[in-house]
Protein backbone atom coordinates (compact mmCIF):
# COMPACT_ATOMS: atom_id res chain seq x y z
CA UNK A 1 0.00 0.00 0.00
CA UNK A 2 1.51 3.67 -0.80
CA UNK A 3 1.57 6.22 -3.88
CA UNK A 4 2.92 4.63 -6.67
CA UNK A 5 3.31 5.91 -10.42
CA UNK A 6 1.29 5.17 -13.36
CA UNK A 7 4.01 3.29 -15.02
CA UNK A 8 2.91 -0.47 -14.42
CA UNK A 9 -0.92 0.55 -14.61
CA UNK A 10 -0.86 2.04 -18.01
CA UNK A 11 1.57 -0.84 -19.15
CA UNK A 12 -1.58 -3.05 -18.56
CA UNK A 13 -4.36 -0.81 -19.64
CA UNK A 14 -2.28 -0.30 -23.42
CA UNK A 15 -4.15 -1.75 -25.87
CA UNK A 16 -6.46 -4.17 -23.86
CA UNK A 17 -9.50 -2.04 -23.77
CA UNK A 18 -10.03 -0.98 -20.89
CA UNK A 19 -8.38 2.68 -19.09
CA UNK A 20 -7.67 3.97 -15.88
CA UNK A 21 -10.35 6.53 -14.24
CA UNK A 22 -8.14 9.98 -13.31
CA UNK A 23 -10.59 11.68 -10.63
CA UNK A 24 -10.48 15.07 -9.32
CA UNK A 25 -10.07 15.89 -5.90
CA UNK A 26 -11.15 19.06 -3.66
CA UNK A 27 -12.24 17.89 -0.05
CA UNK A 28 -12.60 14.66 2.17
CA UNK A 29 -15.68 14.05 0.82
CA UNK A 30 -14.84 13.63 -2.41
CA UNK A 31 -11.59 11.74 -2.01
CA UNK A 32 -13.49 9.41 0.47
CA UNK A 33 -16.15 8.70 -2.19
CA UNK A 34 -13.89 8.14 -4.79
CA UNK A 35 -11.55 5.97 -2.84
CA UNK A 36 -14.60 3.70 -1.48
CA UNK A 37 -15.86 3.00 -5.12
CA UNK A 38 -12.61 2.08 -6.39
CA UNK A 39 -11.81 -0.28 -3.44
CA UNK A 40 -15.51 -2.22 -3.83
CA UNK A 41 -14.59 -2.29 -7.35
CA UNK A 42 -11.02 -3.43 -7.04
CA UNK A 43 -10.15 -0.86 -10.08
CA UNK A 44 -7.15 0.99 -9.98
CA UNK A 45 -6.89 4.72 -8.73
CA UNK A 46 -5.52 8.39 -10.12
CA UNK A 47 -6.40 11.15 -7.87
CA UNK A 48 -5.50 13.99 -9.49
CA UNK A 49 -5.17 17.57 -8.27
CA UNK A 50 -5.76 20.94 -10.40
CA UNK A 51 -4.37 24.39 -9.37
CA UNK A 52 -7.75 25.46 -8.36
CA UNK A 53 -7.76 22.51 -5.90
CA UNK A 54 -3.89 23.52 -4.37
CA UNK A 55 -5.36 26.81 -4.17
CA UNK A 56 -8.79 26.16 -2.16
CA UNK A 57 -7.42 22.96 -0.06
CA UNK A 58 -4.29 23.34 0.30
CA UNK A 59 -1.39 21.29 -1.02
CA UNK A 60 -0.66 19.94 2.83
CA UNK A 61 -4.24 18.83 3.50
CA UNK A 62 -4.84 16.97 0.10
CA UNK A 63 -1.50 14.99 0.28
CA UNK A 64 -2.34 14.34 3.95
CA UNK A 65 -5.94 12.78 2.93
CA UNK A 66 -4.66 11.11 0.05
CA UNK A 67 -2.42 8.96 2.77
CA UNK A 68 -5.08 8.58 4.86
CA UNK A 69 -7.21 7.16 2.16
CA UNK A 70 -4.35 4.61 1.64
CA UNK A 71 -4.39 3.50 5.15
CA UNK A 72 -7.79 3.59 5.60
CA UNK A 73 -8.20 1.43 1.98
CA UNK A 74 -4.94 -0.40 1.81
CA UNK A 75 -4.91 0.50 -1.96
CA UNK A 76 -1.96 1.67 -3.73
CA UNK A 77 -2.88 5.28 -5.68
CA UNK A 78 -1.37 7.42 -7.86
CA UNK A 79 -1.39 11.47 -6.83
CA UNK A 80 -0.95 12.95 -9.85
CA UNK A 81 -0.86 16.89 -10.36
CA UNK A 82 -3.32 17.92 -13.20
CA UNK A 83 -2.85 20.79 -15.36
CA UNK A 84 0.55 22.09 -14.48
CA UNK A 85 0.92 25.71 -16.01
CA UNK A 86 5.00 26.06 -15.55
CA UNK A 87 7.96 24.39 -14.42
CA UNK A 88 7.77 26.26 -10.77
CA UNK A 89 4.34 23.95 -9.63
CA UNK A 90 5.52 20.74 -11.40
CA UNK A 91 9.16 20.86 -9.15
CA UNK A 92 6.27 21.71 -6.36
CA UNK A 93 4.40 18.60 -6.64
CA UNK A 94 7.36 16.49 -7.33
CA UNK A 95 9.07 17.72 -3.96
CA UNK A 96 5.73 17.15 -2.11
CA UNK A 97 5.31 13.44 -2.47
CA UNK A 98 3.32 13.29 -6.12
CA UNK A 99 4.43 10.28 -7.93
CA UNK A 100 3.23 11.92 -11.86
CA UNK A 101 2.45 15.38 -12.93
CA UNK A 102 1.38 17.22 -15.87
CA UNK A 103 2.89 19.87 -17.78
CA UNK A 104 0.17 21.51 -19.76
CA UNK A 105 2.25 23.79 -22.37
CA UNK A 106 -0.75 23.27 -24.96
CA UNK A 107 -0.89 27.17 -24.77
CA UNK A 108 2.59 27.62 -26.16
CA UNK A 109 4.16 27.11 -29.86
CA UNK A 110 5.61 23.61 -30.45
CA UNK A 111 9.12 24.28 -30.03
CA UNK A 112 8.24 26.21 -26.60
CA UNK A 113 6.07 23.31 -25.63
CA UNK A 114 8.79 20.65 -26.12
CA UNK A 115 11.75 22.89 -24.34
CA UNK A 116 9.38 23.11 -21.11
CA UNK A 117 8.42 19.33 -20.89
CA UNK A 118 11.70 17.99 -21.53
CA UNK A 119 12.95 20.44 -18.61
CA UNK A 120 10.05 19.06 -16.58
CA UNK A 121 10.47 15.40 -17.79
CA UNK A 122 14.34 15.88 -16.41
CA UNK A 123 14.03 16.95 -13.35
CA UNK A 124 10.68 14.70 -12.44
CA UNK A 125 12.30 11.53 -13.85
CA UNK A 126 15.58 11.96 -11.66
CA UNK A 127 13.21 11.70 -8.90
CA UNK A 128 11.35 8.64 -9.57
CA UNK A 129 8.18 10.97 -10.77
CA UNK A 130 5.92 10.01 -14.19
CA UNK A 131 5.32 13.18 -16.45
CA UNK A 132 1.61 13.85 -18.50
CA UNK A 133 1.99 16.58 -21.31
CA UNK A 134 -0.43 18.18 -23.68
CA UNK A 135 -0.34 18.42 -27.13
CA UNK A 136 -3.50 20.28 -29.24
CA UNK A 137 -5.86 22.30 -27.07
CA UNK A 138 -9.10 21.33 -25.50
CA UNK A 139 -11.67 24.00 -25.59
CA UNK A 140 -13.73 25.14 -22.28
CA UNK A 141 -12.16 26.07 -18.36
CA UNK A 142 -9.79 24.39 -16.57
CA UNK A 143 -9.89 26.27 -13.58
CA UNK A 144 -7.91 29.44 -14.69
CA UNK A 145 -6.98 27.97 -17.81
CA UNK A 146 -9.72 29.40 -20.83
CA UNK A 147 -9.35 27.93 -24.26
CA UNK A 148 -12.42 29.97 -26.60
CA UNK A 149 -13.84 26.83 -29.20
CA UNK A 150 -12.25 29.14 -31.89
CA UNK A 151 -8.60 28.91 -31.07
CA UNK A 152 -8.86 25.15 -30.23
CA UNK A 153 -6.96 23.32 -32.33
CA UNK A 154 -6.94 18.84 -33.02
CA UNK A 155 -3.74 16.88 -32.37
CA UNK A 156 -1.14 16.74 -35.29
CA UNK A 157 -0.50 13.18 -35.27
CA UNK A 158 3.33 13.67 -36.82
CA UNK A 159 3.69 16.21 -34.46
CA UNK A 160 2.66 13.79 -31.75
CA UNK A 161 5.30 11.44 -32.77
CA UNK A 162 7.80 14.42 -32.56
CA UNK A 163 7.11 15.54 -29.38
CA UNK A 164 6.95 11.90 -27.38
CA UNK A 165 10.66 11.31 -29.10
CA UNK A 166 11.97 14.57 -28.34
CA UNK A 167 10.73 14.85 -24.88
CA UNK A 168 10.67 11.41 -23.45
CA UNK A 169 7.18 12.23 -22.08
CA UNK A 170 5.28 9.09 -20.20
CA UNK A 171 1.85 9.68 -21.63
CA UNK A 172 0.29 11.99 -23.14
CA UNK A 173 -2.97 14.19 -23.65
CA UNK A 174 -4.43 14.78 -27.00
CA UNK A 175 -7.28 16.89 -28.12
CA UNK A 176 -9.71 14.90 -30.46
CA UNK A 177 -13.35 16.97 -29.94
CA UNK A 178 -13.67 16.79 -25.78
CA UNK A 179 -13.59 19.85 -23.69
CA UNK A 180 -13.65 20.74 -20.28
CA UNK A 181 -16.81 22.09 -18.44
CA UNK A 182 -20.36 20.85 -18.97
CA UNK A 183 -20.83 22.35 -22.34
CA UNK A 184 -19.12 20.66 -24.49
CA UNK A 185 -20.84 20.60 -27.72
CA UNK A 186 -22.91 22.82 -29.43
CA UNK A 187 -24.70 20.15 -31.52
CA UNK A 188 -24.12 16.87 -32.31
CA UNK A 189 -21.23 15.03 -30.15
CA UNK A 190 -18.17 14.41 -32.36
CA UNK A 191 -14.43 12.94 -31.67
CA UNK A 192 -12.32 12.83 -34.23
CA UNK A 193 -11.63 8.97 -34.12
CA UNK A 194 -10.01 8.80 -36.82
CA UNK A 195 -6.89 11.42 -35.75
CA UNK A 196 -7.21 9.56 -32.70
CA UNK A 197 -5.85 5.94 -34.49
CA UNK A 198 -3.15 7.76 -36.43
CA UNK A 199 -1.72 8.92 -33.22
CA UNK A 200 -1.82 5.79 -31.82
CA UNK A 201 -0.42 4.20 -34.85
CA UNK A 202 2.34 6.32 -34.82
CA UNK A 203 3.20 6.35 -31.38
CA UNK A 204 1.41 2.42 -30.17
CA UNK A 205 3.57 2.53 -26.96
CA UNK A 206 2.77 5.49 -25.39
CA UNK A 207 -0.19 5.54 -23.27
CA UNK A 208 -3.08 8.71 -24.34
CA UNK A 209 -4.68 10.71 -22.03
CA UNK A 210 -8.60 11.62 -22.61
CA UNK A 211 -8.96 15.18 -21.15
CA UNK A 212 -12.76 16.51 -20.70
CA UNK A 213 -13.99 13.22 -20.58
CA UNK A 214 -17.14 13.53 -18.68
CA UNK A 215 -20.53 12.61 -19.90
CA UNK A 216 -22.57 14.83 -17.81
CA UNK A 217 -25.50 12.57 -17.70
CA UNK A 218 -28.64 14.48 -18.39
CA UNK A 219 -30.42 13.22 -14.95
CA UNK A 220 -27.86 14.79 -12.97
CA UNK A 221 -28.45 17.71 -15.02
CA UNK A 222 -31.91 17.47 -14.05
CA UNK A 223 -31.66 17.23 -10.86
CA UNK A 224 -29.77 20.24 -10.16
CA UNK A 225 -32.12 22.21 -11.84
CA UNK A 226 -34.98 20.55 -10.49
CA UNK A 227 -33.75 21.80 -6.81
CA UNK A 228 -32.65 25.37 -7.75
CA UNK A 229 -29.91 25.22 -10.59
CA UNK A 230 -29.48 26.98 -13.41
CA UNK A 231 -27.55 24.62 -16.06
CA UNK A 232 -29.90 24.13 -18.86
CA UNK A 233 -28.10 22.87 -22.07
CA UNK A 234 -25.08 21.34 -20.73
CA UNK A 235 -23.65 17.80 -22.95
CA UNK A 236 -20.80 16.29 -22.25
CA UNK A 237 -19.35 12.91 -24.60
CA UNK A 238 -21.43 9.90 -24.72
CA UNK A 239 -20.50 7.13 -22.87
CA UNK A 240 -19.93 4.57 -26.39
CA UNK A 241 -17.59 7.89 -27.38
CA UNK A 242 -15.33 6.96 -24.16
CA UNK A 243 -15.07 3.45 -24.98
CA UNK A 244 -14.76 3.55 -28.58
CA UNK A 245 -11.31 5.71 -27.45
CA UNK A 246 -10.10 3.57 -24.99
CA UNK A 247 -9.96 1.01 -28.13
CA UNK A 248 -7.16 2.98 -29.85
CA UNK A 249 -4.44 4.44 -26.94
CA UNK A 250 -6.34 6.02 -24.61
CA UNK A 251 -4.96 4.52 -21.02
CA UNK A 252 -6.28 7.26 -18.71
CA UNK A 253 -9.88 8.88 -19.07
CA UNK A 254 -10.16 12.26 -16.90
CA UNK A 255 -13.50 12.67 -14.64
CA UNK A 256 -14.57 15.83 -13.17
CA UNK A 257 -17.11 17.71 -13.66
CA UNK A 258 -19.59 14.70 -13.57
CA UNK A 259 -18.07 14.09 -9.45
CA UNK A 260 -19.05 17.83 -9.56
CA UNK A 261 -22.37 17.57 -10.50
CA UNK A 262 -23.36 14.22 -8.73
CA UNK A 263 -22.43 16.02 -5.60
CA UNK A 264 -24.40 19.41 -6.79
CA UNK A 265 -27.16 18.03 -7.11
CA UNK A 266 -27.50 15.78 -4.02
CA UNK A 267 -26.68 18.35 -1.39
CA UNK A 268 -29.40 20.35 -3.47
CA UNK A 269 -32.08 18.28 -2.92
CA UNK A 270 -31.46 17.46 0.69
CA UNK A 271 -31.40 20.66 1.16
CA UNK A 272 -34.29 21.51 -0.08
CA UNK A 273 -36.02 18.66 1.23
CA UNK A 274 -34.80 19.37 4.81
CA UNK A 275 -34.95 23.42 5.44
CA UNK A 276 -34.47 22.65 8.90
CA UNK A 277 -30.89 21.15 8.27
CA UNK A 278 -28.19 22.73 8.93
CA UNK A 279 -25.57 20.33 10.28
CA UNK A 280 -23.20 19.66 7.19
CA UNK A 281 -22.48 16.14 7.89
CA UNK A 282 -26.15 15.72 6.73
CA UNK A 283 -25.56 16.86 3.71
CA UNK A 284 -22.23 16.18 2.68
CA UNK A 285 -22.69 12.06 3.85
CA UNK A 286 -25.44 11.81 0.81
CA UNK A 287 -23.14 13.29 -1.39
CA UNK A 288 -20.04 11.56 -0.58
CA UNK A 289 -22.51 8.48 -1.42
CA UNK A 290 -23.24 9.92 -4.65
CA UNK A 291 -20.17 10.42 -5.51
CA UNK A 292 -18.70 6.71 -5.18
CA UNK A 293 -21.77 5.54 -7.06
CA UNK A 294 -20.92 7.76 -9.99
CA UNK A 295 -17.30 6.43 -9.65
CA UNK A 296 -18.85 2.97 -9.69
CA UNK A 297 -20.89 3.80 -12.75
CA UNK A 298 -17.60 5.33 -14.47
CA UNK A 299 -16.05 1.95 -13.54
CA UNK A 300 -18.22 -0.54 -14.60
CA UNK A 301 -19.72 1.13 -17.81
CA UNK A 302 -16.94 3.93 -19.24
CA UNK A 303 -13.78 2.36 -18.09
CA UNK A 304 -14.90 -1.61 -18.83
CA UNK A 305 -14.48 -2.39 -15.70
CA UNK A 306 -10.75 -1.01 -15.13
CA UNK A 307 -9.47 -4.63 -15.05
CA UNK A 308 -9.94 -5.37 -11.38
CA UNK A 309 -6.72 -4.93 -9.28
């Protein structure tokens, strides 16, 4: 039991249909439901941490219940930093116990992009640390991060092949069609499948990383608005999308804003249904329980199963 990389976990996932679920993480509530779905399910576990979640936990407090959940579970997990802006909060991460991080340089030119992995690659691979890069851009907010639709641009599969040789990256993030947020498409849902096997064809052992990968099922929708919310319209990428990816690379599928909404909406309707409430372990247990059912469900029908541990 302990944090361990993503090495030996993708090394299985490659190519045998099936990917690892890469879950967000903000509170106790959240890590606990995630953490209890994934032991019940015997599936293995990223928990992943954004700037926006350093920022409103703390970097102290979610490395300290990450450990706990590994006592408390006896499963191994990887802590993995998501959406790294610079070279500064990568070094961070790596000196504060997380065994892979990502280096998001999507924003920069190509050459710009490969100078600041491979610096990041260096330093986290001299310390036993697993490095996630982007390539393309993914429309929508990540945190502070804002990509308009207009300006986001597929993966170049040559240019994928370039940038895993020249950087020794472990994995790596491609933009097919997904986005981040709960509005993902303006129409019909579309991935660009085909760019997706070239990729892989050109580069068939390195693990891909699905960013803005939740499906934002239309009943959680529903119920936030039914107690209060205001999210009419939002679409995320069908379920079949997810799996038909998985088929061709993709080793680690990033969940968020479905966690997000699951949550939402629960502590909505309690409190709606109990006005009188005000103790917050009232709320917040039936929403920790709503998260590690949508963790199952991501489990059992996105990630086909995860290959039980």
């Amino acid at each position: 039991m302990g944090l361990i990389t993503t090495k030996e976990m993708f090394a299985k996932a490659l190519n045998k249909d099936y990917a690892v679920g890469a879950f967000n993480v903000n509170n106790m509530e959240i890590v606990q439901g995630i953490v209890d779905a994934a032991k019940e399910e015997q599936a293995p576990l990223i928990l992943q941490v954004s700037a926006g979640a350093r920022k409103y936990a703390r970097p102290a407090y979610l490395v300290k219940l990450v450990e706990a959940a590994m006592e408390d579970s006896g499963l191994d997990i990887v802590l993995h930093l998501d959406h790294g802006e610079d070279f500064d909060i990568c070094k961070k991460c790596v000196d504060d116990g997380f065994t892979s991080v990502m280096i998001d340089g999507s924003k920069h030119e190509f050459e710009e992009n490969i100078a600041l992995t491979k610096k990041v690659v260096e330093y986290a691979h001299a310390h036993g640390v697993v490095v996630e890069a982007e390539l393309g851009k993914l429309a929508g907010i990540e945190d502070n991060i804002k990509v308009d639709a207009r300006s986001a641009t597929f993966t170049v599969p040559e240019e994928a092949a370039e940038f895993v040789a020249r950087t020794g990256v472990d994995s790596l993030a491609v933009s097919i069609g997904t986005s981040h947020g709960a509005y993902k498409f303006k129409g019909e849902p579309y991935l660009d499948f085909e760019r997706l096997e070239q990729i892989h064809k050109l580069i068939p052992d390195t693990p891909l990383v699905l960013h803005g990968a939740s499906t934002v099922l239309p009943e959680f929708v529903a119920r936030c608005n039914q107690y209060g919310g205001n999210i009419p319209g939002a679409q995320g990428v069908p379920e079949d999308m997810i799996l038909e990816a998985v088929k061709h690379g993709v080793c680690k599928v990033n969940i968020d804003t479905d966690l997000r909404l699951a949550m939402t909406a629960e502590v909505r309707r309690f409190l709606i249904e109990h006005p009188e409430e005000f103790d917050p372990r009232k709320y917040m247990s039936p929403a920790r329980d709503a998260i590690k059912a949508m963790v199952q469900h991501k489990i059992k029908n996105v990630l086909n199963g995860s290959n039980r541990l």
